[in-house]
N, C-alpha and C. Protein backbone atom coordinates (compact mmCIF):
# COMPACT_ATOMS: atom_id res chain seq x y z
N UNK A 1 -28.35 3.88 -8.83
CA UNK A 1 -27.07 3.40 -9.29
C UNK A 1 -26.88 3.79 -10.75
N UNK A 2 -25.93 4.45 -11.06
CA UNK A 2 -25.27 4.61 -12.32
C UNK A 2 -25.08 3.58 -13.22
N UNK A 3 -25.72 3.70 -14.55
CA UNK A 3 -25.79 2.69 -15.22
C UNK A 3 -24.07 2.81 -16.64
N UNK A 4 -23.68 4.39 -16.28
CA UNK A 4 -22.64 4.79 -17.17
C UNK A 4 -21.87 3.79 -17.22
N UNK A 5 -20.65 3.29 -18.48
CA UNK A 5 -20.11 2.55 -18.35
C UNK A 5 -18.51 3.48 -19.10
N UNK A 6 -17.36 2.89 -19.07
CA UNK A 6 -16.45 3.55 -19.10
C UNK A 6 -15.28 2.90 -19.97
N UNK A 7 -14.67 3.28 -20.91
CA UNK A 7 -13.37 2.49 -21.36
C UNK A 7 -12.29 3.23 -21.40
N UNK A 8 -11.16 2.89 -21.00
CA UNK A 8 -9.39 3.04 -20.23
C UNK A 8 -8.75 2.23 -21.58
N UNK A 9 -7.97 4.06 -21.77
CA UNK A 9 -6.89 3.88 -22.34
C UNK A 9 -5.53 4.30 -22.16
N UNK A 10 -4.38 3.89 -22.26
CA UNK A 10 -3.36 4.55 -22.37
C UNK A 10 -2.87 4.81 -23.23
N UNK A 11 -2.48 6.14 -23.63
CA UNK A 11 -1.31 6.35 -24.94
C UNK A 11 0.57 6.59 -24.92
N UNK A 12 0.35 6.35 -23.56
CA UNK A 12 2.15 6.69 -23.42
C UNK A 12 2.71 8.09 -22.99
N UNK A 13 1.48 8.74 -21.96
CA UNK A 13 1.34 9.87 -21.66
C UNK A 13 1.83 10.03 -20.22
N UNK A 14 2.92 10.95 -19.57
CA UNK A 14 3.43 10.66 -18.64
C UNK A 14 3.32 11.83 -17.79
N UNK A 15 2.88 11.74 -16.71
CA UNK A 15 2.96 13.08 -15.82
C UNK A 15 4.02 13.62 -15.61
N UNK A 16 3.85 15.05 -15.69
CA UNK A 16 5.33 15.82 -15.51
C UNK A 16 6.28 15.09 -14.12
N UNK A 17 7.48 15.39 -14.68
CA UNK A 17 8.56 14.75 -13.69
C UNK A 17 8.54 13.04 -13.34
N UNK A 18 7.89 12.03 -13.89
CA UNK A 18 8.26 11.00 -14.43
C UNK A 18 9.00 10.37 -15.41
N UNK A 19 9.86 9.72 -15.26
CA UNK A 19 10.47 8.79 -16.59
C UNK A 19 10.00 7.97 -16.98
N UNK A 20 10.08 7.68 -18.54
CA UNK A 20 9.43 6.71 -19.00
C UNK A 20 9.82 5.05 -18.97
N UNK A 21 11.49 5.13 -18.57
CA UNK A 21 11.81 3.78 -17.59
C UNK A 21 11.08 3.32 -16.39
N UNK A 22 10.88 4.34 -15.56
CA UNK A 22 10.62 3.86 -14.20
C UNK A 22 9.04 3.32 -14.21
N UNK A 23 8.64 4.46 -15.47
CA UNK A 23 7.12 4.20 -15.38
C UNK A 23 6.54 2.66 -16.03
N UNK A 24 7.69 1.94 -16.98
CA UNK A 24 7.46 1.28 -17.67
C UNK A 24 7.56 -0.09 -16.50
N UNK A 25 8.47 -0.20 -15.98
CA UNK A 25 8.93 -1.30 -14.60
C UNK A 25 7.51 -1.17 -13.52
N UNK A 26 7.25 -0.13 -13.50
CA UNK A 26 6.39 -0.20 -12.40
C UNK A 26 4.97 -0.46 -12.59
N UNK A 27 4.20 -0.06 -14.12
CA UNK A 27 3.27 -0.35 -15.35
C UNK A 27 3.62 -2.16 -15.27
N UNK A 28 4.21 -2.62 -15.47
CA UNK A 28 4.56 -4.26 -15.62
C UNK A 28 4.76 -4.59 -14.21
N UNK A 29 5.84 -4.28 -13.16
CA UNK A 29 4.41 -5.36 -11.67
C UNK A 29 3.04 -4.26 -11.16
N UNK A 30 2.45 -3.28 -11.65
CA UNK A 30 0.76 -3.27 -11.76
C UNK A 30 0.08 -4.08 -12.29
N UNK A 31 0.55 -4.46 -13.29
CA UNK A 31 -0.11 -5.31 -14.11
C UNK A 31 0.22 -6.87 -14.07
N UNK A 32 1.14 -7.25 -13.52
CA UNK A 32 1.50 -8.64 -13.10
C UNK A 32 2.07 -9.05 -14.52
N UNK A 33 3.08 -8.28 -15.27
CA UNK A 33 3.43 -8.71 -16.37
C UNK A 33 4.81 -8.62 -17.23
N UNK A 34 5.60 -9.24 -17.93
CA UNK A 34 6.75 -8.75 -18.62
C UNK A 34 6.86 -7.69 -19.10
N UNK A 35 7.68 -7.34 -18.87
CA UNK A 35 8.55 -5.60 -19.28
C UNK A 35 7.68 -5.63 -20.72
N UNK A 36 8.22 -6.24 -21.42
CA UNK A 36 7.88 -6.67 -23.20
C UNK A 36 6.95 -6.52 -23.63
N UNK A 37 5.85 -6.71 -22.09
CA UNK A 37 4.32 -6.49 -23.02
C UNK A 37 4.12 -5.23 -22.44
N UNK A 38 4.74 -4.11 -21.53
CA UNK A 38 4.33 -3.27 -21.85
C UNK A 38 4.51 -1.80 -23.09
N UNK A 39 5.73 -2.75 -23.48
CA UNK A 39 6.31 -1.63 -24.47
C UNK A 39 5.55 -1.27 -25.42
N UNK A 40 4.26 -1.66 -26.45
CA UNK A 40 3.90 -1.31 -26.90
C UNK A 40 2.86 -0.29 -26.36
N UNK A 41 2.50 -0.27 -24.81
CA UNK A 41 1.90 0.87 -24.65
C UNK A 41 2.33 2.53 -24.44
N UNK A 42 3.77 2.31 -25.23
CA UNK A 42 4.06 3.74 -24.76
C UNK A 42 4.04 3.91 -26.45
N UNK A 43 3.75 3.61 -27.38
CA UNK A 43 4.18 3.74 -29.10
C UNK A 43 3.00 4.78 -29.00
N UNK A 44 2.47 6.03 -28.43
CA UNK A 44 1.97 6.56 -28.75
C UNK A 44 0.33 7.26 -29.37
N UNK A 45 0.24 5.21 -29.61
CA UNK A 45 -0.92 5.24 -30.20
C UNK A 45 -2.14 4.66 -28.83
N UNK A 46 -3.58 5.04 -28.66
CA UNK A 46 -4.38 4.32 -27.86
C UNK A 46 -4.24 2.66 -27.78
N UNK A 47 -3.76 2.46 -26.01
CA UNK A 47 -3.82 1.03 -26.08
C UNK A 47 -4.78 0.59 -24.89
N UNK A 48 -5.84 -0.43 -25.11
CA UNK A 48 -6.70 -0.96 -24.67
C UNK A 48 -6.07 -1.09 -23.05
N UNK A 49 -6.65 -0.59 -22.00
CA UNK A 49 -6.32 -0.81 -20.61
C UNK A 49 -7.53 -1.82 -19.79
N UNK A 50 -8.60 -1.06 -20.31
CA UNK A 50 -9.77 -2.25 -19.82
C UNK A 50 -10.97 -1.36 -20.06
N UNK A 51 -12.27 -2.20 -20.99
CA UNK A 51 -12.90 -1.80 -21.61
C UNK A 51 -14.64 -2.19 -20.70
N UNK A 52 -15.79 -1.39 -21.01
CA UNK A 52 -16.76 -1.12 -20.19
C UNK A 52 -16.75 -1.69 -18.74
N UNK A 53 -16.77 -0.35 -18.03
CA UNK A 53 -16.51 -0.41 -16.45
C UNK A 53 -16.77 0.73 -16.12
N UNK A 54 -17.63 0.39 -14.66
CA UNK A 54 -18.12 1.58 -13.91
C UNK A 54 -17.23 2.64 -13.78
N UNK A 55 -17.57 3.66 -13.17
CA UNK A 55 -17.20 4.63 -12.93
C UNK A 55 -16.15 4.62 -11.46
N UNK A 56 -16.63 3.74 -10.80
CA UNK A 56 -15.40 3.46 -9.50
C UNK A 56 -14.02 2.42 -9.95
N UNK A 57 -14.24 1.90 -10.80
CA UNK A 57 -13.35 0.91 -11.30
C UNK A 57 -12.28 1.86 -12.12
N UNK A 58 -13.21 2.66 -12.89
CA UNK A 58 -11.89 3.77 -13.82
C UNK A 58 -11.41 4.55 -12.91
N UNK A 59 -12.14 4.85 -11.86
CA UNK A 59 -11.58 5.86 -10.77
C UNK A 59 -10.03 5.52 -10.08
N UNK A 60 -10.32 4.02 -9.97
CA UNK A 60 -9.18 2.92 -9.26
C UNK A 60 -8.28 2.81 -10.40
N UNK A 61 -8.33 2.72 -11.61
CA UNK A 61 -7.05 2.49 -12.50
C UNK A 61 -6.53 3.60 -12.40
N UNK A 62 -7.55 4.97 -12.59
CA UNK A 62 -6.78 6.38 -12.74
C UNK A 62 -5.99 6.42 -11.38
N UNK A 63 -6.26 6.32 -10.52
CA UNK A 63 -5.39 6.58 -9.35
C UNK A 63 -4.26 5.82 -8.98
N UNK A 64 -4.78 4.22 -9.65
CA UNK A 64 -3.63 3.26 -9.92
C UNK A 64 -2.23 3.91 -10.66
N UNK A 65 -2.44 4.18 -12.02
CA UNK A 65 -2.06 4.67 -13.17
C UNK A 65 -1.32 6.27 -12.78
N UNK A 66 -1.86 7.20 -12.18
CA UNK A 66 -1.56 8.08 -11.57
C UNK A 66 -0.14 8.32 -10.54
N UNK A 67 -0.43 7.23 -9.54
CA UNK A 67 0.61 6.81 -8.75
C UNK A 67 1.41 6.51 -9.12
N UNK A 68 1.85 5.73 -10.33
CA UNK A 68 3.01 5.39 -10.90
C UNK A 68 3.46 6.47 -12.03
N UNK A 69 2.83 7.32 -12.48
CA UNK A 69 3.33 8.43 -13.62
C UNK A 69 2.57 8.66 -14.94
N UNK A 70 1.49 7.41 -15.25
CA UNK A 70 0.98 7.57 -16.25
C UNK A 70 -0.47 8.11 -16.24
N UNK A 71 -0.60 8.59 -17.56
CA UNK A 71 -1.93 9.14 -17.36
C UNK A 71 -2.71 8.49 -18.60
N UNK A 72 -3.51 7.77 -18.01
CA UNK A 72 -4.94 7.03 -18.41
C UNK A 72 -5.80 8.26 -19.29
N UNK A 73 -6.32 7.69 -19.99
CA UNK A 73 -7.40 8.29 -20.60
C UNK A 73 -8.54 7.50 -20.91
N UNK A 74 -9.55 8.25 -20.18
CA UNK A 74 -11.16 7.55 -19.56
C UNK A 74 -11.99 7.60 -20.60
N UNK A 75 -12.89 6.97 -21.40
CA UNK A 75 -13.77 7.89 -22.46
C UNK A 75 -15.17 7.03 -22.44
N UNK A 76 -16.18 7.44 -22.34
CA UNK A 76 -17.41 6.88 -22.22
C UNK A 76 -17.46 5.53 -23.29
N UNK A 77 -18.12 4.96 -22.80
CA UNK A 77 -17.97 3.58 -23.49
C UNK A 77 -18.07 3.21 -24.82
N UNK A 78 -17.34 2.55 -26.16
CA UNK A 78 -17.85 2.69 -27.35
C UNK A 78 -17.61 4.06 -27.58
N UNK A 79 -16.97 5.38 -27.13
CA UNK A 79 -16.14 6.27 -27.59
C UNK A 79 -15.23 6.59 -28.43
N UNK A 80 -14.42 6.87 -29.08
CA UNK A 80 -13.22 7.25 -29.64
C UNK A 80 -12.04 7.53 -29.69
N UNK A 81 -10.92 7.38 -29.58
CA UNK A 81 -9.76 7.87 -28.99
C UNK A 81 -9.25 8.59 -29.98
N UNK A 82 -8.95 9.97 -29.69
CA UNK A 82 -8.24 10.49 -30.44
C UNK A 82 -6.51 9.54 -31.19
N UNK A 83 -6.02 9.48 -31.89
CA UNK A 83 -4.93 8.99 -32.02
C UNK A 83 -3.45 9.79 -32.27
N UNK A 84 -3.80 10.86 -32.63
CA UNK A 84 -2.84 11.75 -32.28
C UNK A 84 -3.20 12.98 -31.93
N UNK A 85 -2.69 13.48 -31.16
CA UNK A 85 -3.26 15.23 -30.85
C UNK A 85 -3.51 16.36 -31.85
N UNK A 86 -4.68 16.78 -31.65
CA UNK A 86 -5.04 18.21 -32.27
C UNK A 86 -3.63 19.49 -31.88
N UNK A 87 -4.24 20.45 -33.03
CA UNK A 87 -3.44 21.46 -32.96
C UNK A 87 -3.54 21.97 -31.75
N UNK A 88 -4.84 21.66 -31.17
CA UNK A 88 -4.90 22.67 -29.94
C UNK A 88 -4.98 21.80 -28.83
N UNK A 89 -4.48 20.71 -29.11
CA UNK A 89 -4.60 20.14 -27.66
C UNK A 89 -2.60 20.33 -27.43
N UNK A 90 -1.95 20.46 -28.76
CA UNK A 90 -0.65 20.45 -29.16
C UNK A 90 -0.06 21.75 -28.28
N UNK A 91 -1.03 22.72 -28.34
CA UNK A 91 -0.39 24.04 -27.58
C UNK A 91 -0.53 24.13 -26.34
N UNK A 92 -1.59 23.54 -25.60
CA UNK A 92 -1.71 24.02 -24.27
C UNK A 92 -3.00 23.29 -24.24
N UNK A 93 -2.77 22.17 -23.30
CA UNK A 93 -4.08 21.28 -22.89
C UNK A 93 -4.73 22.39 -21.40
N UNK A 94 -6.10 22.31 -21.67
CA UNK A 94 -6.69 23.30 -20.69
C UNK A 94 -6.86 22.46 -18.93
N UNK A 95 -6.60 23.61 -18.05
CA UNK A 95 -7.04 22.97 -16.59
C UNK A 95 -7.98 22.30 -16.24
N UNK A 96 -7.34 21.39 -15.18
CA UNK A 96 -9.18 20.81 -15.10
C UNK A 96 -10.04 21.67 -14.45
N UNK A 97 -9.66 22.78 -14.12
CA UNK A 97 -10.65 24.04 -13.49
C UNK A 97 -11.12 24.60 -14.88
N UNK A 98 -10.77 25.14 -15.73
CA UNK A 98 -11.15 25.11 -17.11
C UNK A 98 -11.51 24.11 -17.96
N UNK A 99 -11.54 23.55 -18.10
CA UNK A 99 -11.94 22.05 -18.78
C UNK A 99 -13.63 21.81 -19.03
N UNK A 100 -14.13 22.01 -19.71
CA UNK A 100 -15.61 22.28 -20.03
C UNK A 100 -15.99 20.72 -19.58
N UNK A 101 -17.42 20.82 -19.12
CA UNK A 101 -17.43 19.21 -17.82
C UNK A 101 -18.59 19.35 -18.67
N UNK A 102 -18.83 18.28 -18.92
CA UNK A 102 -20.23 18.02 -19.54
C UNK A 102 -21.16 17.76 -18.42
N UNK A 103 -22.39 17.94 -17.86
CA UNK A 103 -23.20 17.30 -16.79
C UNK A 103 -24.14 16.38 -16.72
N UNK A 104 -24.24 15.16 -16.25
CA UNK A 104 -24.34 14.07 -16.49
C UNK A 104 -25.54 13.81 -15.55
N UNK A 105 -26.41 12.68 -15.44
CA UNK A 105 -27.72 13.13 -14.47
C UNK A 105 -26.72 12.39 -13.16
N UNK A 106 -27.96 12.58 -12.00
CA UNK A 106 -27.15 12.82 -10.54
C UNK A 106 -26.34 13.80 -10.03
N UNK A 107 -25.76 14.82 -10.56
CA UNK A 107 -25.02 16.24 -10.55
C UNK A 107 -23.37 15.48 -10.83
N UNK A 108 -22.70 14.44 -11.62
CA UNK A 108 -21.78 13.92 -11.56
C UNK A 108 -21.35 15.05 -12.83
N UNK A 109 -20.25 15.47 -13.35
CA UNK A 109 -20.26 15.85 -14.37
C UNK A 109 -18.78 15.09 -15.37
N UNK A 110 -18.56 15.05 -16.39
CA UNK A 110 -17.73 14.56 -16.95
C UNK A 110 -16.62 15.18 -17.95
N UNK A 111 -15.44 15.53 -17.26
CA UNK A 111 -14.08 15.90 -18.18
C UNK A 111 -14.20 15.51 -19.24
N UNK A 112 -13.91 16.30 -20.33
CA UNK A 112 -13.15 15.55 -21.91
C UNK A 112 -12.04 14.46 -21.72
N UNK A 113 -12.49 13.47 -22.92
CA UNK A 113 -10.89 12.68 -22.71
C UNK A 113 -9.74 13.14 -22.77
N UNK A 114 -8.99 12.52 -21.71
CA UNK A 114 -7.62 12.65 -21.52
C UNK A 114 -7.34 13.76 -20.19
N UNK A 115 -8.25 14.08 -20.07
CA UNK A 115 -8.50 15.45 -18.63
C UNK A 115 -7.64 14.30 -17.64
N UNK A 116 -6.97 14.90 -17.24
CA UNK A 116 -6.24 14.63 -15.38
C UNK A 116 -7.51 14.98 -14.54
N UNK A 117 -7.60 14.03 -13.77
CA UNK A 117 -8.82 14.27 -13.00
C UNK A 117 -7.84 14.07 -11.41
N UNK A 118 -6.72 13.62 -11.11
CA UNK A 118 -5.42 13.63 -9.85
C UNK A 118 -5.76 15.11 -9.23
N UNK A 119 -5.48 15.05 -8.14
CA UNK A 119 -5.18 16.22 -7.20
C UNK A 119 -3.47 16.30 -7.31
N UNK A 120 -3.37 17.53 -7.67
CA UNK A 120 -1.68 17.78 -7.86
C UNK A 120 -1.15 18.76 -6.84
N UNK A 121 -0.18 18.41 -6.31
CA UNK A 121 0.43 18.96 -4.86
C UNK A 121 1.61 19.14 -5.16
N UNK A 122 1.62 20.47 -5.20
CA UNK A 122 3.46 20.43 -4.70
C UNK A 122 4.13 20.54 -3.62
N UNK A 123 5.16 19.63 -3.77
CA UNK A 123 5.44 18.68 -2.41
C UNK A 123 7.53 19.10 -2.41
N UNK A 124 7.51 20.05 -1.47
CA UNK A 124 8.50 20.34 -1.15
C UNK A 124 9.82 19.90 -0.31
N UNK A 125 10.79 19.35 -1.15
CA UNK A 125 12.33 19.06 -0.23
C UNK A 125 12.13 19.13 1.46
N UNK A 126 11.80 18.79 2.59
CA UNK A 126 12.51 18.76 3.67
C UNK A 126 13.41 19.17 3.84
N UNK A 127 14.08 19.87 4.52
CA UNK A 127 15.42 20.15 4.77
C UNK A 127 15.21 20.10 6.79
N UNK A 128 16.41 19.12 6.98
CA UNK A 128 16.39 18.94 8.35
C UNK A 128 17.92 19.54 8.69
N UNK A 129 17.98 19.91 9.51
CA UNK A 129 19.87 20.89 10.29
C UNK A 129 20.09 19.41 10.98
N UNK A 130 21.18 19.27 10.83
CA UNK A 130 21.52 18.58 11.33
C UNK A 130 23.68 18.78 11.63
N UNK A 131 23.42 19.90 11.32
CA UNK A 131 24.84 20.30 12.04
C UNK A 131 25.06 20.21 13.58
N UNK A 132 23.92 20.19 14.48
CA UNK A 132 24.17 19.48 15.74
C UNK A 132 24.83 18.48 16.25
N UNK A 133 24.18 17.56 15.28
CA UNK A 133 24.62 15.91 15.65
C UNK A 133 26.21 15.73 15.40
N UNK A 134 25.94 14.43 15.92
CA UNK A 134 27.60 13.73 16.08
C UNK A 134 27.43 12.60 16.12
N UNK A 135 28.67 11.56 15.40
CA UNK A 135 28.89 10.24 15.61
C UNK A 135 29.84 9.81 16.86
N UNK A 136 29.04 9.00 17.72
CA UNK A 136 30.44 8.48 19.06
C UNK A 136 30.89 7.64 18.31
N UNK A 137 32.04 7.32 19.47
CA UNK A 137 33.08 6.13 18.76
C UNK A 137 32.16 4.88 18.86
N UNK A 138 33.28 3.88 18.56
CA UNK A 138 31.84 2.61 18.51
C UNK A 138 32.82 1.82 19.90
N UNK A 139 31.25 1.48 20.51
CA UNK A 139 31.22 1.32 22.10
C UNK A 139 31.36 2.05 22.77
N UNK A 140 30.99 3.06 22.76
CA UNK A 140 30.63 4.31 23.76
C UNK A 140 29.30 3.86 24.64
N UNK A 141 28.81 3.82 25.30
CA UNK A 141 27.54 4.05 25.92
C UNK A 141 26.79 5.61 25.83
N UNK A 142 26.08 5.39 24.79
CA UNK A 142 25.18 6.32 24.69
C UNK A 142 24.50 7.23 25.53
N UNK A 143 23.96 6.26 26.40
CA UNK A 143 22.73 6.89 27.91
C UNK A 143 23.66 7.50 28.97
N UNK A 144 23.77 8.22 28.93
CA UNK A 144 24.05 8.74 30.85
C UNK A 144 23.60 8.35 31.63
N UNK A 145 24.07 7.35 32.30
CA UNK A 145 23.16 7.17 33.79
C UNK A 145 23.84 7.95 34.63
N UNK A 146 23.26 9.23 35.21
CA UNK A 146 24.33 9.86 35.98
C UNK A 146 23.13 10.20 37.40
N UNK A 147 21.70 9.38 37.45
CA UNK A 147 21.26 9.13 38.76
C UNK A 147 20.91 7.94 38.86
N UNK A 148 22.11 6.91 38.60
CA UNK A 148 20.77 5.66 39.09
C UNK A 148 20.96 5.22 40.64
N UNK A 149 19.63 4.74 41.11
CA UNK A 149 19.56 4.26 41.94
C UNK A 149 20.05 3.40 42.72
N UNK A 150 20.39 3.38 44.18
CA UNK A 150 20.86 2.52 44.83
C UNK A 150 20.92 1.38 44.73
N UNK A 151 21.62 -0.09 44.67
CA UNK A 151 21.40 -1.39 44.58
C UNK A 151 20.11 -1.67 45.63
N UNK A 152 19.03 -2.52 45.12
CA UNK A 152 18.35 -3.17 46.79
C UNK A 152 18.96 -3.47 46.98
N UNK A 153 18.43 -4.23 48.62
CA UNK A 153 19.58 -4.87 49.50
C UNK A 153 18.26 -6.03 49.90
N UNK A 154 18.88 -6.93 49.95
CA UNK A 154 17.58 -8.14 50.21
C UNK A 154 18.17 -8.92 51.38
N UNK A 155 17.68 -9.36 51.97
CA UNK A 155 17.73 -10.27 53.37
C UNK A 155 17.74 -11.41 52.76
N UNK A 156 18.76 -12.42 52.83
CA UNK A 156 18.84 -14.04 52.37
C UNK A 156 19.23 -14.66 53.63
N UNK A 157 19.07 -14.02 54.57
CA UNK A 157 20.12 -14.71 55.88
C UNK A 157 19.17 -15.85 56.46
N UNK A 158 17.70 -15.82 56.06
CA UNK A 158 16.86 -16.95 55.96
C UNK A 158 16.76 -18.48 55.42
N UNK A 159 17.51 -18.13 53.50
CA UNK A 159 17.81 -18.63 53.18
C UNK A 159 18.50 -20.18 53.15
N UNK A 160 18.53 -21.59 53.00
CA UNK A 160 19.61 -22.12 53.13
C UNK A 160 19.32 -23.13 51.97
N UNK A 161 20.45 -24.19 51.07
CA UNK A 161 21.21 -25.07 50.55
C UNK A 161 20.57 -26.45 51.79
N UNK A 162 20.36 -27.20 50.64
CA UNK A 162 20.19 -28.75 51.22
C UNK A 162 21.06 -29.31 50.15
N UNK A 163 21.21 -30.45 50.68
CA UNK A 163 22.69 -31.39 50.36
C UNK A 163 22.27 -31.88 48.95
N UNK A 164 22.95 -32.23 48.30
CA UNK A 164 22.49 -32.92 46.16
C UNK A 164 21.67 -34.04 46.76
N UNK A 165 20.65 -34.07 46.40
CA UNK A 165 20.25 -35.38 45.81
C UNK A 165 18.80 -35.06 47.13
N UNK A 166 18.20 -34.22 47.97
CA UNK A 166 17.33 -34.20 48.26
C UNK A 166 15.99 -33.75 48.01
N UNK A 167 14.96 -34.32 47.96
CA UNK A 167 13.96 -34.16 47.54
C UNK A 167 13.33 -32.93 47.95
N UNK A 168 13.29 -31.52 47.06
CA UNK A 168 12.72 -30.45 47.36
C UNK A 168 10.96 -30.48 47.34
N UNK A 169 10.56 -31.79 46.76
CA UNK A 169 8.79 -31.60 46.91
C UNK A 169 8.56 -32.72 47.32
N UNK A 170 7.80 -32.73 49.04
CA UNK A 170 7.37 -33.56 49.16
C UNK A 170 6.43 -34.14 48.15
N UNK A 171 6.25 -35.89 48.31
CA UNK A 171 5.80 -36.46 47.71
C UNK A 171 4.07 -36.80 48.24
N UNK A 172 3.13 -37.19 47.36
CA UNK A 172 1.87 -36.64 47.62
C UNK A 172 1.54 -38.03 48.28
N UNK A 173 1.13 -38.20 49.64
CA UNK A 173 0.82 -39.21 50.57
C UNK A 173 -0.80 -39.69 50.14
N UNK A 174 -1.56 -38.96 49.80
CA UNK A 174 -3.02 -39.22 49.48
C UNK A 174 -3.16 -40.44 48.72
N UNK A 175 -4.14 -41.31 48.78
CA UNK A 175 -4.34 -42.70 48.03
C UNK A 175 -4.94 -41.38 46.49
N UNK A 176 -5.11 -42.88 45.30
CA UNK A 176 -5.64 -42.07 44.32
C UNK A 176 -7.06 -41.95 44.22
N UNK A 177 -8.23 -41.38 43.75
CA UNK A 177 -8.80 -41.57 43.96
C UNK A 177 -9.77 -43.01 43.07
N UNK A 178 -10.60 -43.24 43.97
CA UNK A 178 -11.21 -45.35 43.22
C UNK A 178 -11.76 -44.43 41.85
N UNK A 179 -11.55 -45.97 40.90
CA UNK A 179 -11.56 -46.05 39.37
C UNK A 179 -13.28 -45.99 39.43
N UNK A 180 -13.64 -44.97 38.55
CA UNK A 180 -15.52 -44.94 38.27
C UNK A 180 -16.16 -46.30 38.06
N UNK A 181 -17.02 -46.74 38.54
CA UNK A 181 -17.95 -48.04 38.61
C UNK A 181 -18.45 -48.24 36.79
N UNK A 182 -18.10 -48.85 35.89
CA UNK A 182 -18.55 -48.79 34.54
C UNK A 182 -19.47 -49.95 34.75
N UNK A 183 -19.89 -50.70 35.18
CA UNK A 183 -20.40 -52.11 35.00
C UNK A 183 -21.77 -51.75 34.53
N UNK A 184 -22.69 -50.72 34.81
CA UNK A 184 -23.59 -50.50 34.41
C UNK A 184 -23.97 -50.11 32.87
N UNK A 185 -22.55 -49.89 32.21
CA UNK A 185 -22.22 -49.73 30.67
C UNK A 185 -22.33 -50.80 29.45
N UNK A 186 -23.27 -50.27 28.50
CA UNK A 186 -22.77 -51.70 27.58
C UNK A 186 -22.63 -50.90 26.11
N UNK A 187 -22.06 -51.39 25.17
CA UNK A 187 -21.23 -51.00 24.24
C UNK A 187 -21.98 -51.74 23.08
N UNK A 188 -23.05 -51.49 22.15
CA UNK A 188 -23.55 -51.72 21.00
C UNK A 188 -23.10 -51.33 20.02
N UNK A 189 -22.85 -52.30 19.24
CA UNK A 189 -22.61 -52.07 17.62
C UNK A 189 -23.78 -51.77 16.99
């Protein structure tokens, strides 16, 4: 078991094609909290998300955090946060296929802070035709029944009506059966 421990930050860093409204509403019910307290986590600067924690726990915020638009930044425990970006992180932050991984024992290896560690997909428009279709009027019958089956035909000629007020179940002629012998019972306090 991995003894690494991990601290989560956010700086107000948003994955491409997110807004920073939507991300902010949806950051506050993740977190079970007022709009208000999350506003200071977008000012730019590192804000405390949750401090020494395994490696599956940061895994779960990043993917948490991910899902909604923001991007977490992971940094080994008692680490550093940059507070504003380098010149060269300013021009072109490197891939995580490029991204120099430090290697860690167990063959785990570890991104620089702030690395996207997300699987990114591009996820293309649907387009369905739907120049086929049509609206019926309203109350049309939809279904065609254009084979249904013959009505059964049932035999009732058996059948018959007894007059109001006669008793359709006979009544049960049998005595009940005798009450169990208790006398042999006695009842201590």
């Amino acid at each position: 078991m991995s003894s690494e421990r991990f601290d989560l930050y956010f700086k107000g860093e948003l994955l491409d094609g997110y807004f920073a409204d939507f991300v902010k509403v949806d950051m506050a019910r993740l977190f079970k909290v007022d709009l208000a307290r999350i506003e200071p986590y977008f000012s730019g600067e590192p804000q405390t998300i949750k401090l020494n924690v395994d490696r599956a726990t940061a895994a779960k915020y990043q993917k948490a955090l991910m899902e909604i638009g923001a991007r977490l930044v992971v940094v080994n425990q008692g680490a550093t946060v940059e507070t504003r970006p380098t010149p060269a992180q300013t021009r072109s932050a490197p891939a995580p296929a490029e991204a120099s991984a430090t290697q860690t024992k167990g063959g785990w290896s570890l991104l620089p802070p702030g690395s996207d560690l997300g699987e990114h997909r591009d996820i293309q428009p649907v387009s369905v035709d739907v120049s086929g279709l049509s609206i019926a009027e309203v109350g049309v019958d939809l279904v065609e029944h254009t084979d249904r089956p013959p009505p059964v035909q049932v035999d009732i000629s058996g059948l018959r009506l007894d007059e109001p007020g006669v008793n359709l179940i006979e009544p049960d002629s049998s005595e009940p059966p005798p009450a169990p012998d208790t006398s042999h019972l006695k009842l201590e306090q």
